[in-house]
PDB file of N, CA and C in Angstrom:
ATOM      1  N   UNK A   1       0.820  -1.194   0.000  1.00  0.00           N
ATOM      2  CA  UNK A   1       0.000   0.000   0.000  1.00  0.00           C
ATOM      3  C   UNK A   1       0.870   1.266   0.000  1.00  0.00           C
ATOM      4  N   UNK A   2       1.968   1.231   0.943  1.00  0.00           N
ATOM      5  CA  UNK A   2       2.988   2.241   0.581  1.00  0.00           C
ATOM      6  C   UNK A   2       3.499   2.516  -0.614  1.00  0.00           C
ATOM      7  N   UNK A   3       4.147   1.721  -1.144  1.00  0.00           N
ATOM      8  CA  UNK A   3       4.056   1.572  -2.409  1.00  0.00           C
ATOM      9  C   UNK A   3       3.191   2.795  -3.730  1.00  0.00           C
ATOM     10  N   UNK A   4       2.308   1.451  -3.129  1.00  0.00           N
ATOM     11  CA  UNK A   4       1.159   2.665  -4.554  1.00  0.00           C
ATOM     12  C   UNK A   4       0.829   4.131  -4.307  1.00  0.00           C
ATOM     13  N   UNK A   5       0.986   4.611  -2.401  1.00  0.00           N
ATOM     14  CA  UNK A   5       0.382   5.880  -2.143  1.00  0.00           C
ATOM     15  C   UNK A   5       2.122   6.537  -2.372  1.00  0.00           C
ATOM     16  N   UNK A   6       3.375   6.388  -2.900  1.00  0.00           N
ATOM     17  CA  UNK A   6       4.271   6.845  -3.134  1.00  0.00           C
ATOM     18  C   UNK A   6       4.479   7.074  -4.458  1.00  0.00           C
ATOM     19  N   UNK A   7       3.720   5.733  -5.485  1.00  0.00           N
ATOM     20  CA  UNK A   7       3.998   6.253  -6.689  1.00  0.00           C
ATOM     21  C   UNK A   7       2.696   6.921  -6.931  1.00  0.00           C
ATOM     22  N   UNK A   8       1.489   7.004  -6.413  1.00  0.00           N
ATOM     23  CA  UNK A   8       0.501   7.942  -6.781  1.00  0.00           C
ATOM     24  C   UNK A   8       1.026   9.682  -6.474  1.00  0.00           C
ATOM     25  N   UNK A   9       2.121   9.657  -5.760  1.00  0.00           N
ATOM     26  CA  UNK A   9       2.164  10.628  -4.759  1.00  0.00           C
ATOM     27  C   UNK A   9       3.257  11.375  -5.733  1.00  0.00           C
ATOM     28  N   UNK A  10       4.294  10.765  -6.208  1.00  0.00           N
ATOM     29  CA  UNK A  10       4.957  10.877  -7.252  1.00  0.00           C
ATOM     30  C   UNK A  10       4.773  11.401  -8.828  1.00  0.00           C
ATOM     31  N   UNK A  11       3.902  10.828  -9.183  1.00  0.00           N
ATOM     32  CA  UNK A  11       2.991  10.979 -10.315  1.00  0.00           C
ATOM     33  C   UNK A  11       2.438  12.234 -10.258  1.00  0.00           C
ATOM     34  N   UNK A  12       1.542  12.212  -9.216  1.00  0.00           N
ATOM     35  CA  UNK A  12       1.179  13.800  -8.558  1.00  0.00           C
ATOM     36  C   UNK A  12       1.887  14.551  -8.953  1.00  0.00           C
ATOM     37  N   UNK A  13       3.109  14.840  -8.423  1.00  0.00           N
ATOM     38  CA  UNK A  13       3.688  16.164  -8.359  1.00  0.00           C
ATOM     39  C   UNK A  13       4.565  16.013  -9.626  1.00  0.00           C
ATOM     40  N   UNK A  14       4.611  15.553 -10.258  1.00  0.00           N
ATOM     41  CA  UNK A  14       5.619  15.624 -11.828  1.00  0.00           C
ATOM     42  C   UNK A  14       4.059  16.070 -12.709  1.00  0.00           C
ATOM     43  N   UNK A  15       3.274  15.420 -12.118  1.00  0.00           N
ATOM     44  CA  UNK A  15       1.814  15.996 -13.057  1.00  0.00           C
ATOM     45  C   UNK A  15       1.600  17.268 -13.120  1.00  0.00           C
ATOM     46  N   UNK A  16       1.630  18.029 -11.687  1.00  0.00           N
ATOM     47  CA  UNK A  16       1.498  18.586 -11.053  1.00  0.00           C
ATOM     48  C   UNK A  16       2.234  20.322 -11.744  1.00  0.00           C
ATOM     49  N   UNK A  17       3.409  19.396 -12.548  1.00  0.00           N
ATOM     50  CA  UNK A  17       4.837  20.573 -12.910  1.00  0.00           C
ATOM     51  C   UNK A  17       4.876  20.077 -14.605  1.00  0.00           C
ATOM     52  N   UNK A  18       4.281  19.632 -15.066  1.00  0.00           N
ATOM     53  CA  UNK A  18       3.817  18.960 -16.102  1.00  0.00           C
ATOM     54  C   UNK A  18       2.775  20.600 -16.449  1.00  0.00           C
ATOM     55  N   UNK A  19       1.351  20.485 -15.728  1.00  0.00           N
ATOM     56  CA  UNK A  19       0.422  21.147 -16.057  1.00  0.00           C
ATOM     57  C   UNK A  19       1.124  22.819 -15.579  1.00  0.00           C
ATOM     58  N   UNK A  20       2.265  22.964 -15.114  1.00  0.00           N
ATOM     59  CA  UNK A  20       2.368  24.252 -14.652  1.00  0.00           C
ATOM     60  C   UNK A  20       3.299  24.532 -15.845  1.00  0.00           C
ATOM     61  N   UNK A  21       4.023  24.094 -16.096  1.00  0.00           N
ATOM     62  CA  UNK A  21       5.077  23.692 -17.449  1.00  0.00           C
ATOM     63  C   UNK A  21       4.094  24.372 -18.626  1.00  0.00           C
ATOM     64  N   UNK A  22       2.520  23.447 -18.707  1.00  0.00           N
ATOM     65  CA  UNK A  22       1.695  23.955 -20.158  1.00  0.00           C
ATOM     66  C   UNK A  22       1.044  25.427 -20.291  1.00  0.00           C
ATOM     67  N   UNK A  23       0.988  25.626 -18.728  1.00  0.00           N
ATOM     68  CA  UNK A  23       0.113  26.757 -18.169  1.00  0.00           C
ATOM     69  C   UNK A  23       1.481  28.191 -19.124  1.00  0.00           C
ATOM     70  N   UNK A  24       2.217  27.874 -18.257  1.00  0.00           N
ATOM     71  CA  UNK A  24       3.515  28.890 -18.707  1.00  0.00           C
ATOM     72  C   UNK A  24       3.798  29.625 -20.226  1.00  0.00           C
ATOM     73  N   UNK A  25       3.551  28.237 -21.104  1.00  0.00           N
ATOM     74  CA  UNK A  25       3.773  27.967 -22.447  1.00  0.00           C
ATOM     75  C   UNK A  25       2.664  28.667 -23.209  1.00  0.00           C
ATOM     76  N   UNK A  26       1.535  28.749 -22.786  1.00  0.00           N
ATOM     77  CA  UNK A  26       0.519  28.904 -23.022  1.00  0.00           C
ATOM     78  C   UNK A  26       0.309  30.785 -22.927  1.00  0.00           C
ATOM     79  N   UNK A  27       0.856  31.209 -22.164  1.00  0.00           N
ATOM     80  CA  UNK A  27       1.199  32.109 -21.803  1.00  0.00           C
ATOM     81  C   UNK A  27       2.110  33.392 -22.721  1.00  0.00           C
ATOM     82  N   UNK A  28       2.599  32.104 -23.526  1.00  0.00           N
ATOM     83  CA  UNK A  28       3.838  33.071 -24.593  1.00  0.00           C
ATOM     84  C   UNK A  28       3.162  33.084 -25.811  1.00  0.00           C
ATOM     85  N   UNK A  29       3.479  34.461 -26.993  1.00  0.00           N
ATOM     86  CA  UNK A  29       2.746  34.479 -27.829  1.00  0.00           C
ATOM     87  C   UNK A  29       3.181  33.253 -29.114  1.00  0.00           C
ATOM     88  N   UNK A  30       3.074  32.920 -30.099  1.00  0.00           N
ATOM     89  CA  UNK A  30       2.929  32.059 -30.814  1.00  0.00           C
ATOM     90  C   UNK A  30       4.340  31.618 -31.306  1.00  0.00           C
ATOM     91  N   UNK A  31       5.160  33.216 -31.553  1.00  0.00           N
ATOM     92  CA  UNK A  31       6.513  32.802 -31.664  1.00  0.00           C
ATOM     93  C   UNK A  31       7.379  32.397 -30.366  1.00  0.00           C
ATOM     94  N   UNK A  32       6.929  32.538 -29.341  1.00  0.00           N
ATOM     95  CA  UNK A  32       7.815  32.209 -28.634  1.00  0.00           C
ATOM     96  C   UNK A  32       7.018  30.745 -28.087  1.00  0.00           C
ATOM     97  N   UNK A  33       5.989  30.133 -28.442  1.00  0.00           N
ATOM     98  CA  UNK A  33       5.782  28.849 -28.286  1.00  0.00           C
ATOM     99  C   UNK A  33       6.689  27.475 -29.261  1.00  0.00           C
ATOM    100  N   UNK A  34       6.578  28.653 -30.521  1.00  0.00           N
ATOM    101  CA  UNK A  34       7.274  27.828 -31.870  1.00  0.00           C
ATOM    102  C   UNK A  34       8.531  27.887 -31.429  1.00  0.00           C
ATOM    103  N   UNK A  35       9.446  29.149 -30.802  1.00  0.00           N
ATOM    104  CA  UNK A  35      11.028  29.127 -30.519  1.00  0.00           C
ATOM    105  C   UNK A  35      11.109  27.740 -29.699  1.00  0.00           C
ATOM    106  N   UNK A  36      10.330  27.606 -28.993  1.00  0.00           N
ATOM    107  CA  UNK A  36      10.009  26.806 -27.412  1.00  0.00           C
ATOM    108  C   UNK A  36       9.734  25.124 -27.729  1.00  0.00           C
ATOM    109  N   UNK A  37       9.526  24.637 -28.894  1.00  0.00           N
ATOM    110  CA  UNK A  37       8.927  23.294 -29.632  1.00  0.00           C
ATOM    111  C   UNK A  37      10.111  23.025 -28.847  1.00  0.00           C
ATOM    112  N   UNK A  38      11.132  22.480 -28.823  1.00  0.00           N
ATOM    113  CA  UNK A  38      12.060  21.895 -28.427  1.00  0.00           C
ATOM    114  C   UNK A  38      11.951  21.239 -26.953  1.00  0.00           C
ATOM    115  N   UNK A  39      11.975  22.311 -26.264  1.00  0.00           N
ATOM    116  CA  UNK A  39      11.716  22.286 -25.042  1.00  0.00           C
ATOM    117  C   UNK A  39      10.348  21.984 -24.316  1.00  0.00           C
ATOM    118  N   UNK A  40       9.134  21.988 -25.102  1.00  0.00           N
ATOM    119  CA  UNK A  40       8.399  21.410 -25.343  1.00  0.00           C
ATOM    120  C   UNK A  40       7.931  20.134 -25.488  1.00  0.00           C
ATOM    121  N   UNK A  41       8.601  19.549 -26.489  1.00  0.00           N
ATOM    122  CA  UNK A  41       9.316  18.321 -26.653  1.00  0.00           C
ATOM    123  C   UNK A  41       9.528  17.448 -25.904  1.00  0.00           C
ATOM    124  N   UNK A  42      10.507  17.881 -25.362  1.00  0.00           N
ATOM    125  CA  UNK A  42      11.921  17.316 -24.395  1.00  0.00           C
ATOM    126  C   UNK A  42      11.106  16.672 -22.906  1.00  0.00           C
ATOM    127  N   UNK A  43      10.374  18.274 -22.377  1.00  0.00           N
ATOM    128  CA  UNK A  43       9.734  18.310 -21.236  1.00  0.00           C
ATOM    129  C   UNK A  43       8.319  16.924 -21.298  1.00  0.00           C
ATOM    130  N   UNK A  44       7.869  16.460 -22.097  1.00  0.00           N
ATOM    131  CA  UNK A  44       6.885  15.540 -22.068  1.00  0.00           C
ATOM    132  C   UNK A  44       7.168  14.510 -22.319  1.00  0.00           C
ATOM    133  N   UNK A  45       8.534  14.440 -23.076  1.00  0.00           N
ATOM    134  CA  UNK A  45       8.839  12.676 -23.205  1.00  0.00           C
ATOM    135  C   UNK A  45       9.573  12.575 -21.492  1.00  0.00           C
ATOM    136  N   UNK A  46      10.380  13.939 -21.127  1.00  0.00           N
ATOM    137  CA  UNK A  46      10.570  13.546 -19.583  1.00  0.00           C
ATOM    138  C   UNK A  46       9.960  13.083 -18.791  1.00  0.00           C
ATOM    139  N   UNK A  47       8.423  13.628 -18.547  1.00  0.00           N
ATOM    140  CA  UNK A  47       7.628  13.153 -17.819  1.00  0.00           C
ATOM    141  C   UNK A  47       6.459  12.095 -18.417  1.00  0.00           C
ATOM    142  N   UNK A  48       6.646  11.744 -19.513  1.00  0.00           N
ATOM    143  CA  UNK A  48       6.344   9.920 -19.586  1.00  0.00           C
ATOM    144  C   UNK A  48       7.632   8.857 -19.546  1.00  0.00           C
ATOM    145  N   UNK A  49       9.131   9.498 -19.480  1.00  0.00           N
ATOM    146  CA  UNK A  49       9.821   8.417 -19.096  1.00  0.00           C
ATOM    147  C   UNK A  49       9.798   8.247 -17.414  1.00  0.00           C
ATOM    148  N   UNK A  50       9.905   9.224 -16.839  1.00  0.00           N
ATOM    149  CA  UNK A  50       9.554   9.368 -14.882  1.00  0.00           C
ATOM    150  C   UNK A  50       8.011   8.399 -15.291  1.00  0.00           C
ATOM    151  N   UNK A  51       7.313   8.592 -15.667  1.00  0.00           N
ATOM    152  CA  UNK A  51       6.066   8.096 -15.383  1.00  0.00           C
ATOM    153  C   UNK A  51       6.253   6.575 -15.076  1.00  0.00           C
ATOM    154  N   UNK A  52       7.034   6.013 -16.563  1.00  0.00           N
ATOM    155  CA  UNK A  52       7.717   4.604 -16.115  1.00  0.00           C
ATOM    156  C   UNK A  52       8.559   4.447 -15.642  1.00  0.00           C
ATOM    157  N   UNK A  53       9.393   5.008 -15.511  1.00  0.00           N
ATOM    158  CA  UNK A  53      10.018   4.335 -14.594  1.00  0.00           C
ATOM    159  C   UNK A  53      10.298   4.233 -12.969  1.00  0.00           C
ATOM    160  N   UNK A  54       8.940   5.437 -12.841  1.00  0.00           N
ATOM    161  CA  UNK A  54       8.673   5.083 -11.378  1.00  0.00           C
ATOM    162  C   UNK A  54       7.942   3.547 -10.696  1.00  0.00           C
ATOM    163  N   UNK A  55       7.507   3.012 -11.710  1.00  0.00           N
ATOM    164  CA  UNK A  55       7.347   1.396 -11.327  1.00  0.00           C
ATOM    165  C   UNK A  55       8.787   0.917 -11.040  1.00  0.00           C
ATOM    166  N   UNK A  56       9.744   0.905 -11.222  1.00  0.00           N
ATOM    167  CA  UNK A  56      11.027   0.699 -11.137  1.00  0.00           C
ATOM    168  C   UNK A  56      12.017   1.082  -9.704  1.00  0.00           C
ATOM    169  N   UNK A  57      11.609   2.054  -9.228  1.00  0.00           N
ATOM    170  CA  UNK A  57      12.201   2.986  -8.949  1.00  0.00           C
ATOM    171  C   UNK A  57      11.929   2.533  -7.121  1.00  0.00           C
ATOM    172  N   UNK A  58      12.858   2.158  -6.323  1.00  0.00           N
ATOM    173  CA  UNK A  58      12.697   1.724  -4.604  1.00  0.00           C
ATOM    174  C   UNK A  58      11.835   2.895  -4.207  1.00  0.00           C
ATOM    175  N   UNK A  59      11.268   2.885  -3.093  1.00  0.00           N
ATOM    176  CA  UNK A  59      10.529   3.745  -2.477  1.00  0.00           C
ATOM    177  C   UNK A  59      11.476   4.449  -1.888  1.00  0.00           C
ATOM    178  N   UNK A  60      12.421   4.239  -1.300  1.00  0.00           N
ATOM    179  CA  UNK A  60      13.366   5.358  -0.764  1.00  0.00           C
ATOM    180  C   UNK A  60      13.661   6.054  -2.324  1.00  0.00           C
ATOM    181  N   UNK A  61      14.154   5.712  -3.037  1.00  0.00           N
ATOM    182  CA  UNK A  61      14.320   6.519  -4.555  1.00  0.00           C
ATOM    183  C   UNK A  61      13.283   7.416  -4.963  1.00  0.00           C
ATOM    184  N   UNK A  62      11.618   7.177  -4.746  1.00  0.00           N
ATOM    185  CA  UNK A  62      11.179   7.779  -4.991  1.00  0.00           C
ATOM    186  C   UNK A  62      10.452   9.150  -4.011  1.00  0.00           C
ATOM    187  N   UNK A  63      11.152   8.680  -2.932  1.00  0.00           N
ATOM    188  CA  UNK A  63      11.226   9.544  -1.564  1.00  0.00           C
ATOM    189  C   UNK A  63      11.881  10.433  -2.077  1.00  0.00           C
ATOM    190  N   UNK A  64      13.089  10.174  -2.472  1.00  0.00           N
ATOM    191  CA  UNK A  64      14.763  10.822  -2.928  1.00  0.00           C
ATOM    192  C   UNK A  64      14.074  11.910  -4.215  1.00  0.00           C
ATOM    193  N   UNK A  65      13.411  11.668  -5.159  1.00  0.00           N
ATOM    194  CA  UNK A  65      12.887  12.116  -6.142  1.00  0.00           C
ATOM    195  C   UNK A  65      12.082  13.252  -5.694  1.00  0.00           C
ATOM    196  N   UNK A  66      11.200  13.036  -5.146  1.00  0.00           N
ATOM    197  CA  UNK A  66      10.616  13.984  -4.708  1.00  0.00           C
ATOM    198  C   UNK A  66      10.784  15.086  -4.137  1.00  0.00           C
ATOM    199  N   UNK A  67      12.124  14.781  -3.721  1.00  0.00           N
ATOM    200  CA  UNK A  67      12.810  16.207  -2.790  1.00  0.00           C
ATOM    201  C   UNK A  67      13.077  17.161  -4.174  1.00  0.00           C
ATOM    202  N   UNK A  68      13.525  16.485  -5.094  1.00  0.00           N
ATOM    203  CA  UNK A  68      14.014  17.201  -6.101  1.00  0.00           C
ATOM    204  C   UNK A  68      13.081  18.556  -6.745  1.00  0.00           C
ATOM    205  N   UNK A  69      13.476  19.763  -6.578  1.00  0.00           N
ATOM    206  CA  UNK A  69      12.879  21.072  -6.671  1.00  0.00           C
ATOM    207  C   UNK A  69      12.477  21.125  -8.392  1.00  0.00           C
ATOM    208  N   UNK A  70      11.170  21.055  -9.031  1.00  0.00           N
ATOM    209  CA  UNK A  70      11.000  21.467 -10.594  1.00  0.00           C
ATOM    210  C   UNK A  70      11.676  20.462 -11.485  1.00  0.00           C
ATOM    211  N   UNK A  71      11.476  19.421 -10.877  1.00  0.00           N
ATOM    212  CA  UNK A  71      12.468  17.778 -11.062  1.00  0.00           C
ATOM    213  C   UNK A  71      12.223  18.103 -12.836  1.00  0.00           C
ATOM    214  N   UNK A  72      11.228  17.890 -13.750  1.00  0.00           N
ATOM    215  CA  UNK A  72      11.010  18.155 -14.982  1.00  0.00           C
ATOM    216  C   UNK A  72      12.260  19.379 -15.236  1.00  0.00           C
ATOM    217  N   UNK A  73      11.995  20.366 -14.966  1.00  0.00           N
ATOM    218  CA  UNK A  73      12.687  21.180 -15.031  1.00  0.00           C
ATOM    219  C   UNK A  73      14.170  21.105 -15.023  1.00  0.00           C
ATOM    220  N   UNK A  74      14.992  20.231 -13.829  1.00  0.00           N
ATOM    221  CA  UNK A  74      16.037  20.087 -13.537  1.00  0.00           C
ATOM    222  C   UNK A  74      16.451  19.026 -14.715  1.00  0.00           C
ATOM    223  N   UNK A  75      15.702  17.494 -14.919  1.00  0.00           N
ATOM    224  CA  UNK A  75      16.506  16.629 -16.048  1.00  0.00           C
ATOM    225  C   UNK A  75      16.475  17.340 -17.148  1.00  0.00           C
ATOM    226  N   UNK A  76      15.467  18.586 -17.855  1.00  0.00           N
ATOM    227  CA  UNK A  76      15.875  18.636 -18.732  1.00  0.00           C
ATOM    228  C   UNK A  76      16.896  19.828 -19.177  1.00  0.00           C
ATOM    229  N   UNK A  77      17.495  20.948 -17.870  1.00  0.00           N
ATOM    230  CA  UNK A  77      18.678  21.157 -17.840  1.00  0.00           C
ATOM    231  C   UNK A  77      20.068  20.032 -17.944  1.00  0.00           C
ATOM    232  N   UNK A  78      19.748  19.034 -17.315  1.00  0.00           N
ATOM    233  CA  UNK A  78      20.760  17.954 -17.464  1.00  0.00           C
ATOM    234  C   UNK A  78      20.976  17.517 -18.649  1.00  0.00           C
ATOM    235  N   UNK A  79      19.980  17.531 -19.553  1.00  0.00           N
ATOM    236  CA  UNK A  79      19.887  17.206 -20.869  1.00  0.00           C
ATOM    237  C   UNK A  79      20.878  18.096 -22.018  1.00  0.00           C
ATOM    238  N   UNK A  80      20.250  19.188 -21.590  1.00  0.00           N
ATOM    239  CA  UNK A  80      21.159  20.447 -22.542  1.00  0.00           C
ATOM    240  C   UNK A  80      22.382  20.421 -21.973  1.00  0.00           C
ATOM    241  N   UNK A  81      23.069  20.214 -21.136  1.00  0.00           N
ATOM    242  CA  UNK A  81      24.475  20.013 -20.783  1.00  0.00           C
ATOM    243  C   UNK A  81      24.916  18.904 -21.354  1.00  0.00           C
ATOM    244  N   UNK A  82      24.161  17.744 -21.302  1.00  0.00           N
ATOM    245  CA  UNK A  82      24.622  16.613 -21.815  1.00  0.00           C
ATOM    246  C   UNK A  82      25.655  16.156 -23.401  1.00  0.00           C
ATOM    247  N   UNK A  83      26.308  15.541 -23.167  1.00  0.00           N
ATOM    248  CA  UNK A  83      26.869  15.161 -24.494  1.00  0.00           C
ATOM    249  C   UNK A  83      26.366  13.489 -24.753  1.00  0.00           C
ATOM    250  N   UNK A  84      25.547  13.091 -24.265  1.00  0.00           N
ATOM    251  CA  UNK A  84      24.851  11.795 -25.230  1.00  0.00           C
ATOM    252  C   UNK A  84      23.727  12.231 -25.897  1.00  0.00           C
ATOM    253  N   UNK A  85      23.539  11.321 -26.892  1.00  0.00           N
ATOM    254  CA  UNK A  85      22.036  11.679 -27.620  1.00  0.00           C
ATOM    255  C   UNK A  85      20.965  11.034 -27.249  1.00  0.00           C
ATOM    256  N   UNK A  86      21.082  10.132 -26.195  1.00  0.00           N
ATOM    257  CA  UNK A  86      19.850   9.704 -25.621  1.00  0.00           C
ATOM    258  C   UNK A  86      19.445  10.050 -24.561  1.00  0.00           C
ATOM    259  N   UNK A  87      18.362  10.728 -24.590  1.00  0.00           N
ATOM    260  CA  UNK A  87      17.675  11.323 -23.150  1.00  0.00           C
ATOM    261  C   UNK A  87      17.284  10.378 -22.381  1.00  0.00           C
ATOM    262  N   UNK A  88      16.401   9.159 -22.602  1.00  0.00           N
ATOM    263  CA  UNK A  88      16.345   8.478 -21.579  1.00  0.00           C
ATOM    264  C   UNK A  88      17.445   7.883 -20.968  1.00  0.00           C
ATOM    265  N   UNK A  89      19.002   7.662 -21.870  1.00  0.00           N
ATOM    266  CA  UNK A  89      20.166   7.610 -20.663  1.00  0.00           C
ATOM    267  C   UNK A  89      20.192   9.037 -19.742  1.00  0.00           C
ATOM    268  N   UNK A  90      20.399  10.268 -20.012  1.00  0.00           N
ATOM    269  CA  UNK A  90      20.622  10.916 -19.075  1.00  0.00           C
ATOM    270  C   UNK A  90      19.334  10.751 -18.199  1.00  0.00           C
ATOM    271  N   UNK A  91      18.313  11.255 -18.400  1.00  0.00           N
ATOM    272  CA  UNK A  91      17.269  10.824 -17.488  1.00  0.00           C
ATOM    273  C   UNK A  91      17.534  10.466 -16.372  1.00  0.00           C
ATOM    274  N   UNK A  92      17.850   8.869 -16.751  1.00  0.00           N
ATOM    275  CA  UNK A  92      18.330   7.457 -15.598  1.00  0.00           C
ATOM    276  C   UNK A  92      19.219   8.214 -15.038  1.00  0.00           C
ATOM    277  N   UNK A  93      20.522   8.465 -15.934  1.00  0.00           N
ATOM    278  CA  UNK A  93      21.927   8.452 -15.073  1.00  0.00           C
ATOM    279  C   UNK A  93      21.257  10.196 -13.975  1.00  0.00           C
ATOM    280  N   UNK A  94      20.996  11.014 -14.818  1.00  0.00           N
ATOM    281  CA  UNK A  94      21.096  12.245 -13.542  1.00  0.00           C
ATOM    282  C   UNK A  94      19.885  12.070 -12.483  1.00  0.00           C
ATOM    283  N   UNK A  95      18.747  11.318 -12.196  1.00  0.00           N
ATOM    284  CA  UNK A  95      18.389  10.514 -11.783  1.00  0.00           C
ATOM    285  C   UNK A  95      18.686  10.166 -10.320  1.00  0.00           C
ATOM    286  N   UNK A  96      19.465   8.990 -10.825  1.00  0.00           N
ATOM    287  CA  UNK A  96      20.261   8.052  -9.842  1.00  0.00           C
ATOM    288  C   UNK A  96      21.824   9.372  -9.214  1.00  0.00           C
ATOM    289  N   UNK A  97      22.250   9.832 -10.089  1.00  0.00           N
ATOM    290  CA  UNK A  97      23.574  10.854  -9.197  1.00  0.00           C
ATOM    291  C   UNK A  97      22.713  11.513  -8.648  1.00  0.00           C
ATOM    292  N   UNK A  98      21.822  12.338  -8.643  1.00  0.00           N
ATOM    293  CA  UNK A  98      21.073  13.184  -7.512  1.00  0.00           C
ATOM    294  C   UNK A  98      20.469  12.021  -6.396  1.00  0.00           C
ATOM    295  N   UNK A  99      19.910  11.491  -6.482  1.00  0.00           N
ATOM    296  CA  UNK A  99      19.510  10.532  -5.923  1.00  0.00           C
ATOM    297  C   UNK A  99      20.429  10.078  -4.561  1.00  0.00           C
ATOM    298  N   UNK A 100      22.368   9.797  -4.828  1.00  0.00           N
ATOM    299  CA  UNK A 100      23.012   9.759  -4.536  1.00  0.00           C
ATOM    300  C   UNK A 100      23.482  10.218  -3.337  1.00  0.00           C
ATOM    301  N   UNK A 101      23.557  11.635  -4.301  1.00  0.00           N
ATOM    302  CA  UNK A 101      23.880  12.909  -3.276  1.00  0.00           C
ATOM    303  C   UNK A 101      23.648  13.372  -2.427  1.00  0.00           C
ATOM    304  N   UNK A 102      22.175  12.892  -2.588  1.00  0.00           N
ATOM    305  CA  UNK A 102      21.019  13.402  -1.384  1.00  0.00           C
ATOM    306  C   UNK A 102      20.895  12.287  -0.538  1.00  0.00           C
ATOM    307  N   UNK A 103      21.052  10.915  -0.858  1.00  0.00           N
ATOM    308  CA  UNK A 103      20.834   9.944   0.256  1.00  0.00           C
ATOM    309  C   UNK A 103      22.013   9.851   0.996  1.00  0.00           C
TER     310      UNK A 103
END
């Protein structure tokens, strides 16, 4: 039961920064939505890869996750720093190093 009220709880708040994310976007006029496709992009395959792989993910991990401030926000700064071309590796890997740091 812990469990499910952690990944419901989880889900929540990436949803949560998900819908504040569209609210924002929504907000800018047309060219700066079109400049923004990218990031756009980026930000929704983030939060359907968190989506799965919070089935995955220990409950202390997703304890650990949660601390994380604008978590959407933060992997996909990790992303633009990144030098791989696969986001769902960085994802995982910055992820698990924050994760780390904080436990």
């Amino acid at each position: 039961m812990e469990r499910e009220n952690m990944e419901r709880t989880f889900c929540w708040k990436i949803s949560a920064e998900l819908k504040g994310f569209e609210y924002r976007m929504k907000q800018k006029d047309k060219d700066e939505i079109y400049a923004s496709a990218y990031e756009i992009d980026c930000t929704i395959r983030i939060y359907e890869k968190l989506i799965e792989l919070c089935e995955r993910l220990e409950i202390g991990q997703l304890q650990e996750c949660m601390k994380i401030c604008s978590l959407l926000s933060f992997l996909y700064e990790q992303w633009l720093k990144s030098d791989t071309g696969e986001l769902e590796e960085v994802i995982e890997r910055s992820l698990m190093e924050s994760i780390a740091k904080v436990a």
